[in-house]
Every structure is written in C-alpha cells, then in structure tokens.
N, C-alpha and C. Protein backbone atom coordinates (compact mmCIF):
# COMPACT_ATOMS: atom_id res chain seq x y z
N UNK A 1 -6.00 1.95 31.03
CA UNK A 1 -5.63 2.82 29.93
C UNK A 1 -6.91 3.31 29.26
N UNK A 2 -6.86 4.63 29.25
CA UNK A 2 -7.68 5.09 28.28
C UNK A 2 -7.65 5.41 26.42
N UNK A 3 -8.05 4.75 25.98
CA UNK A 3 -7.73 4.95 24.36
C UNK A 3 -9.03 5.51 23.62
N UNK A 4 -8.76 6.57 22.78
CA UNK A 4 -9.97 6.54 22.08
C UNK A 4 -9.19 6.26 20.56
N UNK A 5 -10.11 4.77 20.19
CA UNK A 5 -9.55 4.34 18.74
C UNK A 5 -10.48 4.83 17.86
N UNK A 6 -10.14 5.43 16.76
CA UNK A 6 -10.96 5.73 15.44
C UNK A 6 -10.92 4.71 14.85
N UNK A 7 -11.82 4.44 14.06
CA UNK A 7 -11.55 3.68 12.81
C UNK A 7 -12.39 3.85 11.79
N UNK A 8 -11.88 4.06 10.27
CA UNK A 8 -12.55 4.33 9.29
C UNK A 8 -12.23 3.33 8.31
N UNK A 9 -13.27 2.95 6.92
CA UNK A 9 -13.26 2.02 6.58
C UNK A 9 -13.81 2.65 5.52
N UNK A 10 -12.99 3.81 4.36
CA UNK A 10 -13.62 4.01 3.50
C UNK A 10 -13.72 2.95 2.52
N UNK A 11 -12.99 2.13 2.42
CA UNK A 11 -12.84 1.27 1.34
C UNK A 11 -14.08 0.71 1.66
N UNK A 12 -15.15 0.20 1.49
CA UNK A 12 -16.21 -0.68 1.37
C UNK A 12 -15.90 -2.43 1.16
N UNK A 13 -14.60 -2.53 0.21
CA UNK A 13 -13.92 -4.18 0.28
C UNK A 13 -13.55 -4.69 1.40
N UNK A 14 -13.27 -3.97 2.39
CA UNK A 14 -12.79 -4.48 3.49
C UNK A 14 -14.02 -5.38 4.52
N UNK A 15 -15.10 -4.62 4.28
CA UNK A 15 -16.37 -5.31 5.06
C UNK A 15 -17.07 -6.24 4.38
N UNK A 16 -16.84 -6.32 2.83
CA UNK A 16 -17.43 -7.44 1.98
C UNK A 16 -16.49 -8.65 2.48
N UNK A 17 -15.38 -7.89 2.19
CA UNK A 17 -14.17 -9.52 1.73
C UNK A 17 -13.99 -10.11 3.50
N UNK A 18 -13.96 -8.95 4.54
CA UNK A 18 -13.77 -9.36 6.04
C UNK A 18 -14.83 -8.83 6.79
N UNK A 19 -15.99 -9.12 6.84
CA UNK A 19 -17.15 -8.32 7.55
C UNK A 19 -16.56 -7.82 8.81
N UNK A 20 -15.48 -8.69 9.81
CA UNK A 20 -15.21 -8.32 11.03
C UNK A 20 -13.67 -7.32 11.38
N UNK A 21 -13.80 -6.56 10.00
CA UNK A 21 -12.64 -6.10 9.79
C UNK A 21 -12.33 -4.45 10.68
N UNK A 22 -13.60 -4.36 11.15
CA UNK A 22 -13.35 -2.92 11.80
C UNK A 22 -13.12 -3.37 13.30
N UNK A 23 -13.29 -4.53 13.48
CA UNK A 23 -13.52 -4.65 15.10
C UNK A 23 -12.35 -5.65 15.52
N UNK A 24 -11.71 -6.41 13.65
CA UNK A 24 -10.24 -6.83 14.36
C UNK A 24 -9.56 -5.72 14.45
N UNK A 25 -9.88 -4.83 13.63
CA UNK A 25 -8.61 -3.56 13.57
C UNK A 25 -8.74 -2.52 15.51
N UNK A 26 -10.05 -2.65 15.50
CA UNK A 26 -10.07 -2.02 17.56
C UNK A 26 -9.66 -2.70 18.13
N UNK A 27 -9.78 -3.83 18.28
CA UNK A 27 -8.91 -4.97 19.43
C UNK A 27 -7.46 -5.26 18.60
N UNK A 28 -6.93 -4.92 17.65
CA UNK A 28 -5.61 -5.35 17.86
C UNK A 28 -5.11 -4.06 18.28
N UNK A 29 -5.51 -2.75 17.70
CA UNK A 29 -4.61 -1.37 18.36
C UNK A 29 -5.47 -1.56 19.62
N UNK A 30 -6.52 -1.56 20.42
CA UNK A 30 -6.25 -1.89 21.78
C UNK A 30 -5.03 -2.50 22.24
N UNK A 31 -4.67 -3.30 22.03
CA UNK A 31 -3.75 -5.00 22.70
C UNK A 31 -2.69 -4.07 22.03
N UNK A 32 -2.31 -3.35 20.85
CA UNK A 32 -1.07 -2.95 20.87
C UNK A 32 -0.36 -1.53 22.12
N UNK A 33 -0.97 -1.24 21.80
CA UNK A 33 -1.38 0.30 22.57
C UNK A 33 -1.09 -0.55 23.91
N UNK A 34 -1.77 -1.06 24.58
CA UNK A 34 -1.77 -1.29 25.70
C UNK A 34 -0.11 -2.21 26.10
N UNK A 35 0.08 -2.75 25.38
CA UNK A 35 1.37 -3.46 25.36
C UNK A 35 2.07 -2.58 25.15
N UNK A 36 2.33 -1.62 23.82
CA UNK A 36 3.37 -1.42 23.84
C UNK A 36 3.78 -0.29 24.07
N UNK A 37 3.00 0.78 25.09
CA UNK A 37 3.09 1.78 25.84
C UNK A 37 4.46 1.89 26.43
N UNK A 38 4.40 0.84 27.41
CA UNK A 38 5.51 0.94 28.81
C UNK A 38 6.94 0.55 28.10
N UNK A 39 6.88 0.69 26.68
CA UNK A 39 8.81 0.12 26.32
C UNK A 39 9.06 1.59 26.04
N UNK A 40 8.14 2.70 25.84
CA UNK A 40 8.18 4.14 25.68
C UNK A 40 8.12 5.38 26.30
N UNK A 41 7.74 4.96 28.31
CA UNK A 41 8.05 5.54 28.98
C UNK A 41 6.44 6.21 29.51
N UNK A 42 5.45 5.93 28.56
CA UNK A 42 4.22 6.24 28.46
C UNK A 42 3.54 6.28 29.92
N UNK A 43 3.16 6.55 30.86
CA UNK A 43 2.30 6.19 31.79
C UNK A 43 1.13 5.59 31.41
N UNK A 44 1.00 3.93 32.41
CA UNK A 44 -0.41 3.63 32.04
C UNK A 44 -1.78 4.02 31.67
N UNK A 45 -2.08 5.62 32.76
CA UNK A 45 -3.13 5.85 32.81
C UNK A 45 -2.87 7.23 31.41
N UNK A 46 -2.37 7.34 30.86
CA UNK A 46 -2.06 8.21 29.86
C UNK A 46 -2.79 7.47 28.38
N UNK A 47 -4.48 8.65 28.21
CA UNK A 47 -5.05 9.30 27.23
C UNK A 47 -4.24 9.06 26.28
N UNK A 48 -4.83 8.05 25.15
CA UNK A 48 -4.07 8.16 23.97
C UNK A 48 -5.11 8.11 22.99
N UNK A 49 -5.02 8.85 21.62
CA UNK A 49 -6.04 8.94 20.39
C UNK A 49 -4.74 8.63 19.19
N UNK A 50 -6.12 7.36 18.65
CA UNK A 50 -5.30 6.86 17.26
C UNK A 50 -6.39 6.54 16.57
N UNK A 51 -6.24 6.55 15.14
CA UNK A 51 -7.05 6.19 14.15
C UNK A 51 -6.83 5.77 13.30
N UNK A 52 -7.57 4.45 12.11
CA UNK A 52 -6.62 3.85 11.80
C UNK A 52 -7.84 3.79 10.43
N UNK A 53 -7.21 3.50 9.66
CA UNK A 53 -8.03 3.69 8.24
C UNK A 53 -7.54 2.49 7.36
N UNK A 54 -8.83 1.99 6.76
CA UNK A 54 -8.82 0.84 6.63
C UNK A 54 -9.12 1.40 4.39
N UNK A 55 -8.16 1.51 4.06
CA UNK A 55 -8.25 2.32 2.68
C UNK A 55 -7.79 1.20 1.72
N UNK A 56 -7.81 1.61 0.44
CA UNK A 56 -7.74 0.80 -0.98
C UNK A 56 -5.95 0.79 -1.31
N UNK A 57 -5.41 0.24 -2.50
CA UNK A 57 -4.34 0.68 -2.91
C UNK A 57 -4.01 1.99 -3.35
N UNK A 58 -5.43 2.55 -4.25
CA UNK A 58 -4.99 4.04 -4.66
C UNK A 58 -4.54 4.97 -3.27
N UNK A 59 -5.07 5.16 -2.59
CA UNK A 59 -5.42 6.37 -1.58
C UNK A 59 -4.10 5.48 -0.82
N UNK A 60 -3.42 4.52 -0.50
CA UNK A 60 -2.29 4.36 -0.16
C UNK A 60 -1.36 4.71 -1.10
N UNK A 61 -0.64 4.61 -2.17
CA UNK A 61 -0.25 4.51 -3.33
C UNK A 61 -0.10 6.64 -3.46
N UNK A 62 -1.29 6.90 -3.00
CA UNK A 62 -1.01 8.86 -3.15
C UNK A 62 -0.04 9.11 -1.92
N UNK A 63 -0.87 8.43 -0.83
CA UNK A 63 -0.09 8.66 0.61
C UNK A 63 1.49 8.45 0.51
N UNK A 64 1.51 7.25 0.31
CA UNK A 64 3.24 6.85 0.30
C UNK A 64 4.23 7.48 -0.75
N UNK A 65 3.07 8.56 -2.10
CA UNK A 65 3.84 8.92 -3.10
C UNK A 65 4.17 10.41 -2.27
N UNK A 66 3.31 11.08 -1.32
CA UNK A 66 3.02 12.14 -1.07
C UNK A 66 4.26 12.12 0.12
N UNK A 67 4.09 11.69 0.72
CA UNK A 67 4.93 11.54 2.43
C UNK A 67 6.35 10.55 2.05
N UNK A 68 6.25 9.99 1.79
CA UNK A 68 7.38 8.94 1.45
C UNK A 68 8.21 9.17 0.23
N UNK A 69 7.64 9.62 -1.00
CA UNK A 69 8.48 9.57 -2.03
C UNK A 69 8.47 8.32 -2.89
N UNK A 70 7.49 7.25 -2.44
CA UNK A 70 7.62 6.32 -3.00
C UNK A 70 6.39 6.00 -3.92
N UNK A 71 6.15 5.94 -5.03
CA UNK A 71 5.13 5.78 -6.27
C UNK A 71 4.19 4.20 -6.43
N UNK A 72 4.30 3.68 -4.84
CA UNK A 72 3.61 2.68 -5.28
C UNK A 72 2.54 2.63 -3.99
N UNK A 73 1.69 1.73 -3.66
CA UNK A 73 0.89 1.40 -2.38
C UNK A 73 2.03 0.49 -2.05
N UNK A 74 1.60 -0.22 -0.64
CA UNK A 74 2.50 -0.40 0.49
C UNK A 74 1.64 -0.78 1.49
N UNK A 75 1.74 -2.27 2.27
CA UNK A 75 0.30 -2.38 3.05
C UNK A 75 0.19 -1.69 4.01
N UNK A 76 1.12 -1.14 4.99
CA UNK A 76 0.49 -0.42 6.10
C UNK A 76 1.59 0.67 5.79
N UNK A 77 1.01 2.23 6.28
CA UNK A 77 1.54 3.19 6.90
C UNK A 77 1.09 3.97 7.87
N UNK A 78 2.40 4.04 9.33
CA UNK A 78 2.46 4.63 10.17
C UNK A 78 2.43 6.26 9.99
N UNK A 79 1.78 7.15 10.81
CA UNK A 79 2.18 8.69 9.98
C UNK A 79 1.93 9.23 11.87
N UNK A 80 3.15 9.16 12.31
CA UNK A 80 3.62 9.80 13.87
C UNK A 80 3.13 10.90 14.23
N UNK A 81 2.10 11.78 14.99
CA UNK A 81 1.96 12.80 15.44
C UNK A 81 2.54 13.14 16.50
N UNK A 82 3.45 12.29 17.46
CA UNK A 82 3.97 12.55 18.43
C UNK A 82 5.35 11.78 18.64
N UNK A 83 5.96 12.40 19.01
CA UNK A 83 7.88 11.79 18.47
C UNK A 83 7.87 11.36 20.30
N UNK A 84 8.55 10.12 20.06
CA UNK A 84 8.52 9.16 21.30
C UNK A 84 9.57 9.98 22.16
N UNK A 85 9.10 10.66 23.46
CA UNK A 85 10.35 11.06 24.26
C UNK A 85 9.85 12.91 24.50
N UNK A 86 8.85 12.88 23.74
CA UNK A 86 8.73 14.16 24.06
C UNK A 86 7.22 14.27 25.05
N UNK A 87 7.71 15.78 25.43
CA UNK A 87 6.86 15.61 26.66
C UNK A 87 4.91 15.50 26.45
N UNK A 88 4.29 14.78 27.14
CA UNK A 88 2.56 14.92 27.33
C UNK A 88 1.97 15.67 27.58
N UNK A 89 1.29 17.10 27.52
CA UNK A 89 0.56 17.76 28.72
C UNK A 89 0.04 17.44 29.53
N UNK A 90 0.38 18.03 30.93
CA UNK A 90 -0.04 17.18 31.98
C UNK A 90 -2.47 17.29 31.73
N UNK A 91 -2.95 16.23 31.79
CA UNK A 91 -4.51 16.46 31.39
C UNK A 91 -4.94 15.99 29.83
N UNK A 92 -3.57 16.28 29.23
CA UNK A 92 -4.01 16.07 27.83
C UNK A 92 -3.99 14.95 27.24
N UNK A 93 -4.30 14.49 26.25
CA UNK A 93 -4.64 12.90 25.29
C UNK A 93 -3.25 12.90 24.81
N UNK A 94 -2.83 11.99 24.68
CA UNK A 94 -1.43 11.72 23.63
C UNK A 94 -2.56 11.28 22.21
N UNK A 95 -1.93 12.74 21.45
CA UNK A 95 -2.36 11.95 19.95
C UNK A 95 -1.49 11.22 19.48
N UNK A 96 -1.32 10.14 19.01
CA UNK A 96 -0.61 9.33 19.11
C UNK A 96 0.03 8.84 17.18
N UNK A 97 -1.32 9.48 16.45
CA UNK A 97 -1.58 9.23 15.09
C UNK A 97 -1.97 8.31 14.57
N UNK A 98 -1.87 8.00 12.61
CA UNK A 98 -2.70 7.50 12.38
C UNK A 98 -2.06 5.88 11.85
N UNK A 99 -2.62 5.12 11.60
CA UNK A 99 -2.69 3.84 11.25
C UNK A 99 -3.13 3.40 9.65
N UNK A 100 -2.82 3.38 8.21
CA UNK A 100 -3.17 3.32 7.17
C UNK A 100 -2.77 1.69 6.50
N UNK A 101 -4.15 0.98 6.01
CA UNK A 101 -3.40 0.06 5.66
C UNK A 101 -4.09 0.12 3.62
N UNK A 102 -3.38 -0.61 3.08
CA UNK A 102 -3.89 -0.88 1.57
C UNK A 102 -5.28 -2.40 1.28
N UNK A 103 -6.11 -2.40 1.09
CA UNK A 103 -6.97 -3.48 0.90
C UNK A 103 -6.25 -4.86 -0.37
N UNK A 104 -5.73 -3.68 -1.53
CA UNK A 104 -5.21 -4.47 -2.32
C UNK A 104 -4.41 -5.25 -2.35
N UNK A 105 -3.78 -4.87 -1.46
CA UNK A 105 -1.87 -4.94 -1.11
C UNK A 105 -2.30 -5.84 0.14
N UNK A 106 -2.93 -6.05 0.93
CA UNK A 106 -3.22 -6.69 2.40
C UNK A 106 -3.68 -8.02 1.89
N UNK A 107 -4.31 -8.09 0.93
CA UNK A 107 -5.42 -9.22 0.69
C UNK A 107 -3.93 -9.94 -0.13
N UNK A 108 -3.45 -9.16 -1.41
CA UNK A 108 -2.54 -9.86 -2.11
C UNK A 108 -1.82 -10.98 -1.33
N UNK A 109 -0.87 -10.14 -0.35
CA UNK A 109 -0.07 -10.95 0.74
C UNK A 109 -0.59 -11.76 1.80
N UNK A 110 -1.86 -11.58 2.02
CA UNK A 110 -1.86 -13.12 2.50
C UNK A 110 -1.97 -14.26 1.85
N UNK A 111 -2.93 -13.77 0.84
CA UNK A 111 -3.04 -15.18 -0.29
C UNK A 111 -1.58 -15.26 -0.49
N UNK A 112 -0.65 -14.71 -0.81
CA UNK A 112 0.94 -15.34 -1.21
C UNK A 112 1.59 -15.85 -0.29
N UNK A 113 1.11 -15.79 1.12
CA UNK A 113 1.86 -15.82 2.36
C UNK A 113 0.78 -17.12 3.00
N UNK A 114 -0.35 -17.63 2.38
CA UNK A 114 -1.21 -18.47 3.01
C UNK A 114 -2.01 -18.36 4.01
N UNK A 115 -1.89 -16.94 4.19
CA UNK A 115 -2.89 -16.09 6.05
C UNK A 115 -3.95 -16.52 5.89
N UNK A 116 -4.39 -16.45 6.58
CA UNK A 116 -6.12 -15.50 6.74
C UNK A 116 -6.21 -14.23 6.97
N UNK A 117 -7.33 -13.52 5.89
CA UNK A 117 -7.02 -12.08 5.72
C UNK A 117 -7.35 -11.70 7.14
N UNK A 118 -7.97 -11.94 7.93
CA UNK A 118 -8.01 -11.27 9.18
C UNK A 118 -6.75 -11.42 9.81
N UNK A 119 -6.31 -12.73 10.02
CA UNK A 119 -4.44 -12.44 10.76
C UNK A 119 -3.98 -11.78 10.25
N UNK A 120 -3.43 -11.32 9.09
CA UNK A 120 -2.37 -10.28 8.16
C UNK A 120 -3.23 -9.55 8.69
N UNK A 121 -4.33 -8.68 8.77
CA UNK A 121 -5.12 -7.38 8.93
C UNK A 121 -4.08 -7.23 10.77
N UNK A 122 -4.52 -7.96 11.62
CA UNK A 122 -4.15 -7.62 12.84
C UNK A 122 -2.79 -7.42 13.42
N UNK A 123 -1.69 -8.58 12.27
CA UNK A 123 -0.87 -8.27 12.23
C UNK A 123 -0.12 -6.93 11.96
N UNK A 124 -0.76 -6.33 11.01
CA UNK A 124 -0.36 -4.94 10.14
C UNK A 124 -0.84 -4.15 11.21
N UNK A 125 -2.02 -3.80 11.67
CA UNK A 125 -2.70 -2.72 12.51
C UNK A 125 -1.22 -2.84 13.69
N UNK A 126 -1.02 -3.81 14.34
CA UNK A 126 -0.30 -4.14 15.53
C UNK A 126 1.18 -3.65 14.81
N UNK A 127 1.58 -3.79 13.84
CA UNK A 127 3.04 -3.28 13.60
C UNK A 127 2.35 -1.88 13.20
N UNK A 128 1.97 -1.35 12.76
CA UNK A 128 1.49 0.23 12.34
C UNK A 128 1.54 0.92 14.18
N UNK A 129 0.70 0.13 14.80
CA UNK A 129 0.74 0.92 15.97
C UNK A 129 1.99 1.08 16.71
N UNK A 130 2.64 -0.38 16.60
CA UNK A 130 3.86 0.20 17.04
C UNK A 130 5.00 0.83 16.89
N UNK A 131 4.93 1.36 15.73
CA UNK A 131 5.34 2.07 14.56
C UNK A 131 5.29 3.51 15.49
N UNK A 132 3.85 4.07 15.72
CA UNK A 132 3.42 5.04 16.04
C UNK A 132 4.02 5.27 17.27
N UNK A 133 4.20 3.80 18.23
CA UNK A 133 4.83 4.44 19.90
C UNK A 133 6.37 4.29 19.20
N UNK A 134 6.90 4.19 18.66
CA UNK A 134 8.37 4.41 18.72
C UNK A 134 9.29 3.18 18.49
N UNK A 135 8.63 2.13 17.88
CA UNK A 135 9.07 1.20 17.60
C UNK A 135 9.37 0.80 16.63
N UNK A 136 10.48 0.29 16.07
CA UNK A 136 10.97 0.53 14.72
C UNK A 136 11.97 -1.35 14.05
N UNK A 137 12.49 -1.24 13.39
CA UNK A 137 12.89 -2.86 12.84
C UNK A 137 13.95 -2.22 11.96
N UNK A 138 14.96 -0.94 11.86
CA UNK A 138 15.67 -0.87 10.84
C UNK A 138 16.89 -1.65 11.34
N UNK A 139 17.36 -1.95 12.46
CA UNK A 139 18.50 -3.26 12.80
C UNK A 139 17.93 -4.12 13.51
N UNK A 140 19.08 -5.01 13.44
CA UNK A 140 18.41 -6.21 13.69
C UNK A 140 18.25 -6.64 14.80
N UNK A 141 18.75 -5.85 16.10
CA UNK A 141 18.59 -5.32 17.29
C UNK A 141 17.17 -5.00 17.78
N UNK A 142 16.64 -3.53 16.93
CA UNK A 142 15.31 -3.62 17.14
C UNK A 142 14.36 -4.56 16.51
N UNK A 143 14.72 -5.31 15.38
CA UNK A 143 13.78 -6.31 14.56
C UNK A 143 13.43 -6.88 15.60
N UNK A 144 14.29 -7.77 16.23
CA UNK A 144 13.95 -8.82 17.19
C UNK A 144 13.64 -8.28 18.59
N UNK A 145 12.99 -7.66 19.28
CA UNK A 145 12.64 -6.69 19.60
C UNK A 145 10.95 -6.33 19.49
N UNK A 146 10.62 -5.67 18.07
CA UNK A 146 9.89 -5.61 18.06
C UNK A 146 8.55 -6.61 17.32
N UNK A 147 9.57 -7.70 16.59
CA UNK A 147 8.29 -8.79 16.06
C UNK A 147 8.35 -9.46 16.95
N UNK A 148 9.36 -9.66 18.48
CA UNK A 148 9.07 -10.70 19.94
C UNK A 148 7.54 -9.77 20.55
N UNK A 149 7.52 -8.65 20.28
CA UNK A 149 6.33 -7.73 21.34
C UNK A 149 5.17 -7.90 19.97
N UNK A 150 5.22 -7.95 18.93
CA UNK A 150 3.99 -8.33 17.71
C UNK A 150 4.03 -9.84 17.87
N UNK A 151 4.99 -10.63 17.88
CA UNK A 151 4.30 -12.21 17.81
C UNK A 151 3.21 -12.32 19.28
N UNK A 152 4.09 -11.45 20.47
CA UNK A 152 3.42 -12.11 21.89
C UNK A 152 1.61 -11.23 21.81
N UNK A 153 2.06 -9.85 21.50
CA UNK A 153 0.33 -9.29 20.58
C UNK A 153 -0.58 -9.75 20.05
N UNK A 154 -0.48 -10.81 19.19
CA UNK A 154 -0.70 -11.51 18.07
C UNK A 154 -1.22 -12.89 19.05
N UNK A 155 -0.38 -13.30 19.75
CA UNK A 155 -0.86 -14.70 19.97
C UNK A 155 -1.86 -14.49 21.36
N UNK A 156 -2.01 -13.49 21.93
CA UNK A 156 -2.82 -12.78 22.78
C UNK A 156 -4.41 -12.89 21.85
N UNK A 157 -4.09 -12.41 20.63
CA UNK A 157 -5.32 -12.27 19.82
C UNK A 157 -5.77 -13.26 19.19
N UNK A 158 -5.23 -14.46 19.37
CA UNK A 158 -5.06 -15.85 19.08
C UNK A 158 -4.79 -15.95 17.11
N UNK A 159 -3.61 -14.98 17.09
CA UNK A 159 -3.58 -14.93 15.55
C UNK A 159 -1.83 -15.78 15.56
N UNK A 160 -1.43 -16.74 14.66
CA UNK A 160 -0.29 -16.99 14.93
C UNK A 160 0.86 -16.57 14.34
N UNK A 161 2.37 -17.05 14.50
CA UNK A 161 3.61 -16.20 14.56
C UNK A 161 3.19 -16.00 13.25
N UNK A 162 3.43 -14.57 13.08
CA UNK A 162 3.24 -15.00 11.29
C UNK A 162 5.10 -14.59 10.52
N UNK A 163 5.95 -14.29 11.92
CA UNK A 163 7.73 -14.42 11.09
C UNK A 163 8.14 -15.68 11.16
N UNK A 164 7.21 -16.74 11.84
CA UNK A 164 7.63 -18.48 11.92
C UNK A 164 7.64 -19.01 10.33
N UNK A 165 8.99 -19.25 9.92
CA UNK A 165 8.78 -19.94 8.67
C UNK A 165 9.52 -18.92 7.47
N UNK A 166 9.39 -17.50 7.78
CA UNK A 166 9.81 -16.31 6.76
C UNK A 166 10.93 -16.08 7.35
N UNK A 167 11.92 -16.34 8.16
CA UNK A 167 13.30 -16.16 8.54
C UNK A 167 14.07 -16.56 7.68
C-alpha cells in the first residue's frame, strides 16, 4: 500500500506533553489504513492521502461548531473527502481526508479514563481513520464491528483494549 500521511501539529502541547506524538499519530493511520481498507472494497495497491492534525480545543471547538453544529470541542473529528463506494480514478490517489483531534479534550480523557496519553492518541487517530474509510458505530451491529478492527489495530501497536472495562 501506498499512503502518503500528513501530519500537522499546530498545537505545540502535543510535543511538550507527548514528544512522540507525531510519529504515534503515522504508525497508527498507517496500521489503520492498511487494515481497514479491504472491509471497503479498496484495492491494496490503491494510493491513499490523509492528514491528520494534531490541534488544541479551540480550533476543534470552531470545527465541530462550523461542520457539526455542535458549540463545544470533541476529541477527534473525521471530515470524509471521499464517500465509501464511489468510484477511484483509475492512476489517481484516493484522498481519503482529514483526521482532527483536540489536545485538551485528549489529555482530559485519559487522565479520567487512566490511559496513557499516547494510547488514547492512537486510539483516536485509528477510530478517526476509520471513520474516513467508511466505518461507523451508530448500531450496535457496526459498534462491534468496528471497535473488534480498532482493538485488533491497537493491540498490533501494542496499545491495549481500551472498550475492556467501559462496556
């Protein structure tokens, strides 16, 4: 598979509080991407561009007020450039879109949840991406579904279940 991952890190907290925070965020959308291609019909060797931004609560908090309707930050948002099922150009990259998570909101929940901010970080990137191929949790059909393809992601990255215990 070819991927070209972006990653931006305007927030500056993210490299104080997790120095290795840009390079968990490339290897988990690697490992997602690569996993969770083929439940979407994707061809292996199919060019994909994603980018994933590693931002504060405000600049989430505009996003989710702007696109969503909703007036608060929110730790990760998915924002789809390509609707699962439609066709690739044959040569061309699947843009695939972008990946947004909150620093404020990321850090909060693990301390409440007991993580390590790097597991919650890889966790989130890995549900954002799969967000982006077409994967979704609004029944409980797809829930289980798609946190079985994020726990097996996750423990690939040697990060553990993190729905063990929150059921």
């Amino acid at each position: 598979m070819t991927a070209t991952i972006d990653i931006a890190a305007p927030c500056s907290a993210w490299r104080q509080v997790c120095p290795a925070a840009e390079e968990l965020a490339r290897a988990a959308t690697g490992l997602a991407l690569a996993r969770g291609k083929a439940g979407f019909g994707i061809a292996p060797r199919t060019a994909v561009e994603i980018a994933v931004r590693l931002a504060d609560d405000a600049v989430q908090q505009q996003l989710n007020r702007d696109w969503r309707g909703v007036d608060r930050p929110t730790n990760v948002l998915a924002f789809r450039a390509w609707e699962p099922g439609a066709p690739i150009p044959i040569g061309a990259p699947l843009l695939l879109g972008d990946v947004v998570l909150a620093f404020e909101t990321v850090v909060r929940e693990a301390e409440e949840q007991g993580k390590p901010l790097a597991d919650h970080l890889s966790h989130l990137v890995v549900h954002g991406v799969l967000h982006l191929l077409g994967y979704d949790h609004a029944t409980e059909a797809e829930a289980v579904t798609m946190e079985s393809l994020e726990t097996s992601i996750l423990a690939r990255l040697g990060v553990p279940d993190p729905y063990r215990g929150t059921m």
